[in-house]
C-alpha atoms as a PDB file:
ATOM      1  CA  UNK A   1      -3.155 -18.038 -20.030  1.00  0.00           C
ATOM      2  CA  UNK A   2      -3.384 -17.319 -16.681  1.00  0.00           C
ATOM      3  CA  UNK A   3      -2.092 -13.785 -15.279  1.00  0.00           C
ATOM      4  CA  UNK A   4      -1.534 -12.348 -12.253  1.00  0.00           C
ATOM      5  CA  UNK A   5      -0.622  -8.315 -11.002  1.00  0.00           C
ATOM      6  CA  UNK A   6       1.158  -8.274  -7.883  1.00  0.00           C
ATOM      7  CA  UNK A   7       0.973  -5.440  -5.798  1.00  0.00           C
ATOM      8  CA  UNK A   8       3.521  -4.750  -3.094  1.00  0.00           C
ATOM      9  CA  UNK A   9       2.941  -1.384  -0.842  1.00  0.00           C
ATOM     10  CA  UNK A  10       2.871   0.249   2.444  1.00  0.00           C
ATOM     11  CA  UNK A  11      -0.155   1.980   3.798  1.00  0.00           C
ATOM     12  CA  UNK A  12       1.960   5.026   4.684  1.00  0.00           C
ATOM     13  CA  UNK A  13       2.889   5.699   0.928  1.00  0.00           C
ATOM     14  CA  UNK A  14       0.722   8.074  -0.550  1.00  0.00           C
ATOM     15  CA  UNK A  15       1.285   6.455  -4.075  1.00  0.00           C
ATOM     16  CA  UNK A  16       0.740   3.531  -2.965  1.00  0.00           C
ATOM     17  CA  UNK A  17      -2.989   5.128  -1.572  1.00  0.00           C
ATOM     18  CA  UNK A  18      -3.575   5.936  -5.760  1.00  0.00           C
ATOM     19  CA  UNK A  19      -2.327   3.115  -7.135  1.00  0.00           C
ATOM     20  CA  UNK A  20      -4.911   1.162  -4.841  1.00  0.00           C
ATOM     21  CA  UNK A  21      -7.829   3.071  -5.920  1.00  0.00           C
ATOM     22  CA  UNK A  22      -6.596   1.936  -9.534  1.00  0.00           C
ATOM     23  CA  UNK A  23      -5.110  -1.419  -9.371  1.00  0.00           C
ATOM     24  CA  UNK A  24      -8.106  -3.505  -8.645  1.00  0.00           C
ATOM     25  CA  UNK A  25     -10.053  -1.955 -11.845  1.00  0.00           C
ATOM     26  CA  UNK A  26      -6.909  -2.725 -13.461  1.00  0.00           C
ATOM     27  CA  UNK A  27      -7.004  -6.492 -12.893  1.00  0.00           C
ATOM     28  CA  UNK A  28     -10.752  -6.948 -13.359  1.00  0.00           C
ATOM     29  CA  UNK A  29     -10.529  -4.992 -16.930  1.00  0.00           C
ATOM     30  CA  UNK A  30      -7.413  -7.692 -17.994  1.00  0.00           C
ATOM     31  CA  UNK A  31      -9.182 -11.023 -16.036  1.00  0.00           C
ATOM     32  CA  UNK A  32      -5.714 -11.081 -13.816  1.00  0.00           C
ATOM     33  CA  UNK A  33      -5.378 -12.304 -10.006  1.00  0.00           C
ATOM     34  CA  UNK A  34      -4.885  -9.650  -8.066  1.00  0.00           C
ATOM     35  CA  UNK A  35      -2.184 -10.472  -5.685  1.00  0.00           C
ATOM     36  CA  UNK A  36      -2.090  -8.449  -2.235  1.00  0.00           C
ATOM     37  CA  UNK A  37       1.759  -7.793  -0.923  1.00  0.00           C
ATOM     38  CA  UNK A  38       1.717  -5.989   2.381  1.00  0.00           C
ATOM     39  CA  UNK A  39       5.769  -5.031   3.390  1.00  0.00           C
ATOM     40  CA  UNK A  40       7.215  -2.363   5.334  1.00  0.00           C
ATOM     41  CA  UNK A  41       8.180   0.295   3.750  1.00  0.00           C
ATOM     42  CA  UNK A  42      11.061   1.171   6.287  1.00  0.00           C
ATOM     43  CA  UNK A  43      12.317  -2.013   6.358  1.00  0.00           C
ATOM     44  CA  UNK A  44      12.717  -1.824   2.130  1.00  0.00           C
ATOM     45  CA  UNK A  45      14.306   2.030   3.017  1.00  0.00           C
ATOM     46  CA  UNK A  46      16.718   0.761   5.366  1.00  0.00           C
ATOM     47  CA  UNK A  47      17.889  -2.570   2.845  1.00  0.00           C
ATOM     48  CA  UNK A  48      18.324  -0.181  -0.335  1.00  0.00           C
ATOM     49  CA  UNK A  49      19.277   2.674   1.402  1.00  0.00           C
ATOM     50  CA  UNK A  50      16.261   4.532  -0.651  1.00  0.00           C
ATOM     51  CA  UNK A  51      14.425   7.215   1.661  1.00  0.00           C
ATOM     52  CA  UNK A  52      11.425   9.170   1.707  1.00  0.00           C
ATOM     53  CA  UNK A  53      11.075  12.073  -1.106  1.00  0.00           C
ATOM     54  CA  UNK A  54      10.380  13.856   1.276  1.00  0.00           C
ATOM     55  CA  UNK A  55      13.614  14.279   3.237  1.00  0.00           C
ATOM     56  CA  UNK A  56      14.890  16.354   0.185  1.00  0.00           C
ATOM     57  CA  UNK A  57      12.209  20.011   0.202  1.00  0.00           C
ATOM     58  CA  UNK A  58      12.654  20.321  -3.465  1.00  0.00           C
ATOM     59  CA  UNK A  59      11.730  16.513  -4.223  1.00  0.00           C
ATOM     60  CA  UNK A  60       8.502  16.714  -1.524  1.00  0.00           C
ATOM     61  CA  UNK A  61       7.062  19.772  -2.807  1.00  0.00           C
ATOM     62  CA  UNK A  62       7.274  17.943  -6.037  1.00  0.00           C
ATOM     63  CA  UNK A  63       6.045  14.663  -5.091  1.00  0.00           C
ATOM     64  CA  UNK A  64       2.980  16.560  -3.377  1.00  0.00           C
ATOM     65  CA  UNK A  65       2.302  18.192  -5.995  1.00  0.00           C
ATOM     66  CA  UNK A  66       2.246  15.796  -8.827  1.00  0.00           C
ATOM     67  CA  UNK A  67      -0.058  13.517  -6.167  1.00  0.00           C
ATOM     68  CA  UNK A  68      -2.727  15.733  -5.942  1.00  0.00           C
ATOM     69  CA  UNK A  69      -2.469  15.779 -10.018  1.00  0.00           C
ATOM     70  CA  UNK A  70      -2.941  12.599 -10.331  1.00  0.00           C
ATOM     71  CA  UNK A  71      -6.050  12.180  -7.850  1.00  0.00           C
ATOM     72  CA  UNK A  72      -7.428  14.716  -9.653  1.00  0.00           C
ATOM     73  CA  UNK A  73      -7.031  12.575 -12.941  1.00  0.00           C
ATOM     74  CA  UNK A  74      -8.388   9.289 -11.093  1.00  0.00           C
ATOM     75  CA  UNK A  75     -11.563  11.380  -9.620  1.00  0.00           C
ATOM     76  CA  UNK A  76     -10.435  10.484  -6.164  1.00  0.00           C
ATOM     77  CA  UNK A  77     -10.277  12.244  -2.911  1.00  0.00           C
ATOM     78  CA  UNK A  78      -6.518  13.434  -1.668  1.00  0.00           C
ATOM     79  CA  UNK A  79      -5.618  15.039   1.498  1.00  0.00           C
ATOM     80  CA  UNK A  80      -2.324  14.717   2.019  1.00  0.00           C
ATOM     81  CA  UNK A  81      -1.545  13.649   6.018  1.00  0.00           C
ATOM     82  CA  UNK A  82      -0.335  16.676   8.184  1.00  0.00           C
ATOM     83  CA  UNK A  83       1.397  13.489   9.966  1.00  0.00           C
ATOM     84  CA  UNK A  84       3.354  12.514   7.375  1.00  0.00           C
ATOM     85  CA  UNK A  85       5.692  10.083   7.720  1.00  0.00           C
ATOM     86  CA  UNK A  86       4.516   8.124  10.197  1.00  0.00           C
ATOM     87  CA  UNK A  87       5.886   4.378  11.632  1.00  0.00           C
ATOM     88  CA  UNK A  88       3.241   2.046   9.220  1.00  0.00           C
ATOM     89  CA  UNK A  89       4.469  -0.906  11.459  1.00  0.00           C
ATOM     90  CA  UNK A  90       1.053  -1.655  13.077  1.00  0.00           C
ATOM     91  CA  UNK A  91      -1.269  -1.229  10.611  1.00  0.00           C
ATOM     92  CA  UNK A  92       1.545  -3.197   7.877  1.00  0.00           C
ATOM     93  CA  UNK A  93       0.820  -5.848  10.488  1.00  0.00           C
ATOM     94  CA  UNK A  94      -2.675  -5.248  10.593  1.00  0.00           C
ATOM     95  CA  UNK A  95      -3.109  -5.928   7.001  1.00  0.00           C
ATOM     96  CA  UNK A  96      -1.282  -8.991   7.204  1.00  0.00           C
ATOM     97  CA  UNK A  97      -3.476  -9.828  10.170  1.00  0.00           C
ATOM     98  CA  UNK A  98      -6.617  -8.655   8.041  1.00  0.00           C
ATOM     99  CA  UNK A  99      -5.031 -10.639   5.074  1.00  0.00           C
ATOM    100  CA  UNK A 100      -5.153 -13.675   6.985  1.00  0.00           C
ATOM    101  CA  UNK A 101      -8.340 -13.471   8.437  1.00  0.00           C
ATOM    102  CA  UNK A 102     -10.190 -12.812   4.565  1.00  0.00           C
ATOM    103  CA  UNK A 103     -10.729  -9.150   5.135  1.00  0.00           C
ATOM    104  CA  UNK A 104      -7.704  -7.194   4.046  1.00  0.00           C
ATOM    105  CA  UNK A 105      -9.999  -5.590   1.035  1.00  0.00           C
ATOM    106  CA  UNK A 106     -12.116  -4.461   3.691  1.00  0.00           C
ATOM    107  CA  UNK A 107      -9.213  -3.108   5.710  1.00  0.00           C
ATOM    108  CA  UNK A 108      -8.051  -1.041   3.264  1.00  0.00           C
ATOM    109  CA  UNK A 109     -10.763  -0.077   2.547  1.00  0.00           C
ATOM    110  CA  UNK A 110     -10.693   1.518   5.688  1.00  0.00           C
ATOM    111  CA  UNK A 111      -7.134   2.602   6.455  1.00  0.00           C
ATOM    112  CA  UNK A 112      -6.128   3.579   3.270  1.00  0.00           C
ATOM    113  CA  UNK A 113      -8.831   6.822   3.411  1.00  0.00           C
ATOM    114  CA  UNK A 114      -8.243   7.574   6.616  1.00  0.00           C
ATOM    115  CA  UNK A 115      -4.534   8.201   5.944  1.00  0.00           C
ATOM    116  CA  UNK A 116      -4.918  10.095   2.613  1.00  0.00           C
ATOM    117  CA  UNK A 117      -8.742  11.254   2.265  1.00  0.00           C
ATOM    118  CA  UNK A 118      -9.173  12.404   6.021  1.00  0.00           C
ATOM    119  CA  UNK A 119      -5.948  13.155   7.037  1.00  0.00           C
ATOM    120  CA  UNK A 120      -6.536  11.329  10.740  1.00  0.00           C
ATOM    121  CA  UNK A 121      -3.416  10.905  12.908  1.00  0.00           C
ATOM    122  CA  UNK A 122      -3.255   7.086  12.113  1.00  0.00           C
ATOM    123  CA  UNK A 123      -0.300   6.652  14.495  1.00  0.00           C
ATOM    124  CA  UNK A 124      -2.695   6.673  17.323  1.00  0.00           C
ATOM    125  CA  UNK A 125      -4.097   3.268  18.644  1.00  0.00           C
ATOM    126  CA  UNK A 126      -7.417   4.901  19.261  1.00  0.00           C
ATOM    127  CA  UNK A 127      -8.118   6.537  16.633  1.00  0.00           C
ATOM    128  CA  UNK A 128      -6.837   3.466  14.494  1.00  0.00           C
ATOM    129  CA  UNK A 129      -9.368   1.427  16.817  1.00  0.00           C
ATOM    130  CA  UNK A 130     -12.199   4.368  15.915  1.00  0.00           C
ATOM    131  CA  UNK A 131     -11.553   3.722  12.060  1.00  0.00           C
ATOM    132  CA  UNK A 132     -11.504  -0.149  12.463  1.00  0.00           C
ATOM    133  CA  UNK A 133     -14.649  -0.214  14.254  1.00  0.00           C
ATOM    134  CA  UNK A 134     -16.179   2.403  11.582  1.00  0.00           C
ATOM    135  CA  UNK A 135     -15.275   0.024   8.871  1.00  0.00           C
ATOM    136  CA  UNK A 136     -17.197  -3.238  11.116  1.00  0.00           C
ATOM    137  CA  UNK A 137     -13.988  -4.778  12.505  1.00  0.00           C
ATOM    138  CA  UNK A 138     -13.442  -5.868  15.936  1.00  0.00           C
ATOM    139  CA  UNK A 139     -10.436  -3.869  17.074  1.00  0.00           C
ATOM    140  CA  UNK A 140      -9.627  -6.163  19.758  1.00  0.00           C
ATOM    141  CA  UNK A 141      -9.273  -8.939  17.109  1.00  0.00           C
ATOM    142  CA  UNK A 142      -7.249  -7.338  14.756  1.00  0.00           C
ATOM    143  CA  UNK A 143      -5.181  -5.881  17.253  1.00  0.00           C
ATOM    144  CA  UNK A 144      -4.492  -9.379  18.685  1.00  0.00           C
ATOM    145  CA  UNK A 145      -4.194 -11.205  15.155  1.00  0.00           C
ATOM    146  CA  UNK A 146      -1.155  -8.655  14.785  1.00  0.00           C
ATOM    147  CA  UNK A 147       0.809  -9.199  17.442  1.00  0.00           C
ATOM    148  CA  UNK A 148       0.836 -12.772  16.466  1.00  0.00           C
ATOM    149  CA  UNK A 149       4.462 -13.971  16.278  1.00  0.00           C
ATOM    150  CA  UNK A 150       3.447 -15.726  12.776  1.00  0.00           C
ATOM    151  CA  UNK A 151       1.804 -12.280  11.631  1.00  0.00           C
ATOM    152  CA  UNK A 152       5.460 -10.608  12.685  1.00  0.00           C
ATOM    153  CA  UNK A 153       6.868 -13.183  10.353  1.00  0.00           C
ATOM    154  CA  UNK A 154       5.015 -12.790   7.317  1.00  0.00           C
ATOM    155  CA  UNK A 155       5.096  -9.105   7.444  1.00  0.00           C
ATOM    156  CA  UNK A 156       9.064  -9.764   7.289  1.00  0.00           C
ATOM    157  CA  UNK A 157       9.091 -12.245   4.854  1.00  0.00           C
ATOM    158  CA  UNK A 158       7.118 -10.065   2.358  1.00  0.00           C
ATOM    159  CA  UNK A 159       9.253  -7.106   3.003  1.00  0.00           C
ATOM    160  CA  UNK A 160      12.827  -9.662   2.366  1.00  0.00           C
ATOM    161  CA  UNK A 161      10.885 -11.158  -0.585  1.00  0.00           C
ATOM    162  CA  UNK A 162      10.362  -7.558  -2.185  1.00  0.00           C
ATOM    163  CA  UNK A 163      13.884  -6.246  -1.886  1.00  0.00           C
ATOM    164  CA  UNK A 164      15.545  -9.548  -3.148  1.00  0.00           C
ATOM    165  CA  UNK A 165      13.190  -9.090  -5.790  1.00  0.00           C
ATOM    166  CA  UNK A 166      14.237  -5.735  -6.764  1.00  0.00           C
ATOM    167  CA  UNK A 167      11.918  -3.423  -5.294  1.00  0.00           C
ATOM    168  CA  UNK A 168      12.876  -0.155  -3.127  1.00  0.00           C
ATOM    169  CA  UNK A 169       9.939   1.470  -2.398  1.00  0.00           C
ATOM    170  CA  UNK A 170       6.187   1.656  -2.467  1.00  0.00           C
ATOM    171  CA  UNK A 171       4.196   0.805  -4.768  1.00  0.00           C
ATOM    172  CA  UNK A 172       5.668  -1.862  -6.615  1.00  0.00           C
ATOM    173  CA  UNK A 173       3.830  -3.897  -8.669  1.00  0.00           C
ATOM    174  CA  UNK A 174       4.996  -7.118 -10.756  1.00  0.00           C
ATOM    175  CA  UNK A 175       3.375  -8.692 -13.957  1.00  0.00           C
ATOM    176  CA  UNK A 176       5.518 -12.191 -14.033  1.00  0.00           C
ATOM    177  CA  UNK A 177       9.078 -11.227 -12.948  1.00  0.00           C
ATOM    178  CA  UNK A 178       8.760  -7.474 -14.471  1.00  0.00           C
ATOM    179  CA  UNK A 179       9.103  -4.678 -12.150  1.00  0.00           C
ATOM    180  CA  UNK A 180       6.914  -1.608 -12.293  1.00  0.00           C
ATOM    181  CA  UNK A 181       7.551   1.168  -9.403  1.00  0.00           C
ATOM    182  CA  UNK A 182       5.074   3.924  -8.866  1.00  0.00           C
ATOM    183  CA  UNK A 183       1.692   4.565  -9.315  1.00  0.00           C
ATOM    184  CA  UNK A 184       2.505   6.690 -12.508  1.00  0.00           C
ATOM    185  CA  UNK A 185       3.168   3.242 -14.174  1.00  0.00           C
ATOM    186  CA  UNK A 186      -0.093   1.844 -14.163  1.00  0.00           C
ATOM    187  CA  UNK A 187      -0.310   1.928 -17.806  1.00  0.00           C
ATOM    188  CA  UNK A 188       2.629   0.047 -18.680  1.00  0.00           C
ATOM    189  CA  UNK A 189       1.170  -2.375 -15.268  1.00  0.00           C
ATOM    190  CA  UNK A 190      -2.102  -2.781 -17.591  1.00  0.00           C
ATOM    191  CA  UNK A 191      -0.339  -3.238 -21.073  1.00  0.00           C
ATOM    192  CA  UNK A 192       2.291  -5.541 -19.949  1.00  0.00           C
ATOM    193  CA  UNK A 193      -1.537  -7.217 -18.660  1.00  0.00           C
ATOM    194  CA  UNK A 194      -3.165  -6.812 -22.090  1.00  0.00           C
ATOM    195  CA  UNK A 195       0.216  -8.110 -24.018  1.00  0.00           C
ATOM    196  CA  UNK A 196      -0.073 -11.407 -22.101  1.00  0.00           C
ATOM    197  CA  UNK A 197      -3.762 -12.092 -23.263  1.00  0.00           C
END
């Protein structure tokens, strides 16, 4: 039987940072198609009327907290961004771009440290274009793949596609039509995986 493990996030969620460092691991270990889901975060907030954690103190401090926890558990490096939140539109559209071009494991590969291992100001077009070309992209290219009406579109799509499909923030990942939120469900993600074998 064939399975898949669909993963839709945001580059500006922190959880959704962990979760990546785990999720393809995951899907190798239980022979599933990993399925890539780039949406906008903001765009999910706004259609739920969910919000950051971090708009209540209490809830942040938490949330911070229990994040560096859990890198510690996965043995991966967490610095949580002194520009937290930021607008993820660019870069959500730079994935897609990335996505369609056959390099969006790459691309995360480079954006997703950036935001949450070196804590660089990824709101900035130049420092954005500084990490690209660190990571051997053109930044020109990507740049101009994501201001590509189509790319506009698909990052919209996704992001309608996730809330009618339940989800109301980042990460969300689904194993058939089942709904798993947060990176502190990745072992239900991989036994709902192992149950289908």
């Amino acid at each position: 039987m064939s399975k898949t493990l669909e993963f839709y996030f945001d580059v500006g969620s922190p959880a959704s940072y962990l979760a990546w460092t785990q999720v393809p691991n995951i899907a190798r270990r239980q022979n599933a198609q990993l399925s890539w889901k780039p949406m906008l975060l903001g765009g999910v907030f706004k259609a739920t009327g969910n919000q950051s954690p971090v708009t209540i103190p209490a809830k942040g401090a938490f949330m911070q907290a229990d994040l560096a926890r859990y890198a510690q558990r996965y043995d991966v490096p967490m610095q949580f961004s002194p520009f937290f939140p930021i607008n993820t539109l660019q870069l959500m559209r730079g994935a897609i771009a990335c996505q369609q071009l056959g390099k969006l494991e790459s691309y995360l590969d480079a954006v997703f440290p950036a935001l949450w291992a070196k804590g660089l100001d990824m709101g900035q077009p130049d420092i954005v274009a500084e990490v690209l070309h660190s990571g051997g992209f053109d930044p020109d290219e990507v740049f101009n793949v994501a201001g590509s009406a189509e790319v506009k579109a698909r990052l919209i799509t996704n992001t309608e596609e996730a809330v009618a499909r339940g989800v109301f923030g980042a990460p969300s990942l689904f194993v058939d039509d089942i709904l798993f939120f947060g990176q502190d469900r990745l072992d239900w993600v991989e036994q709902q995986l192992v149950a289908k074998a």
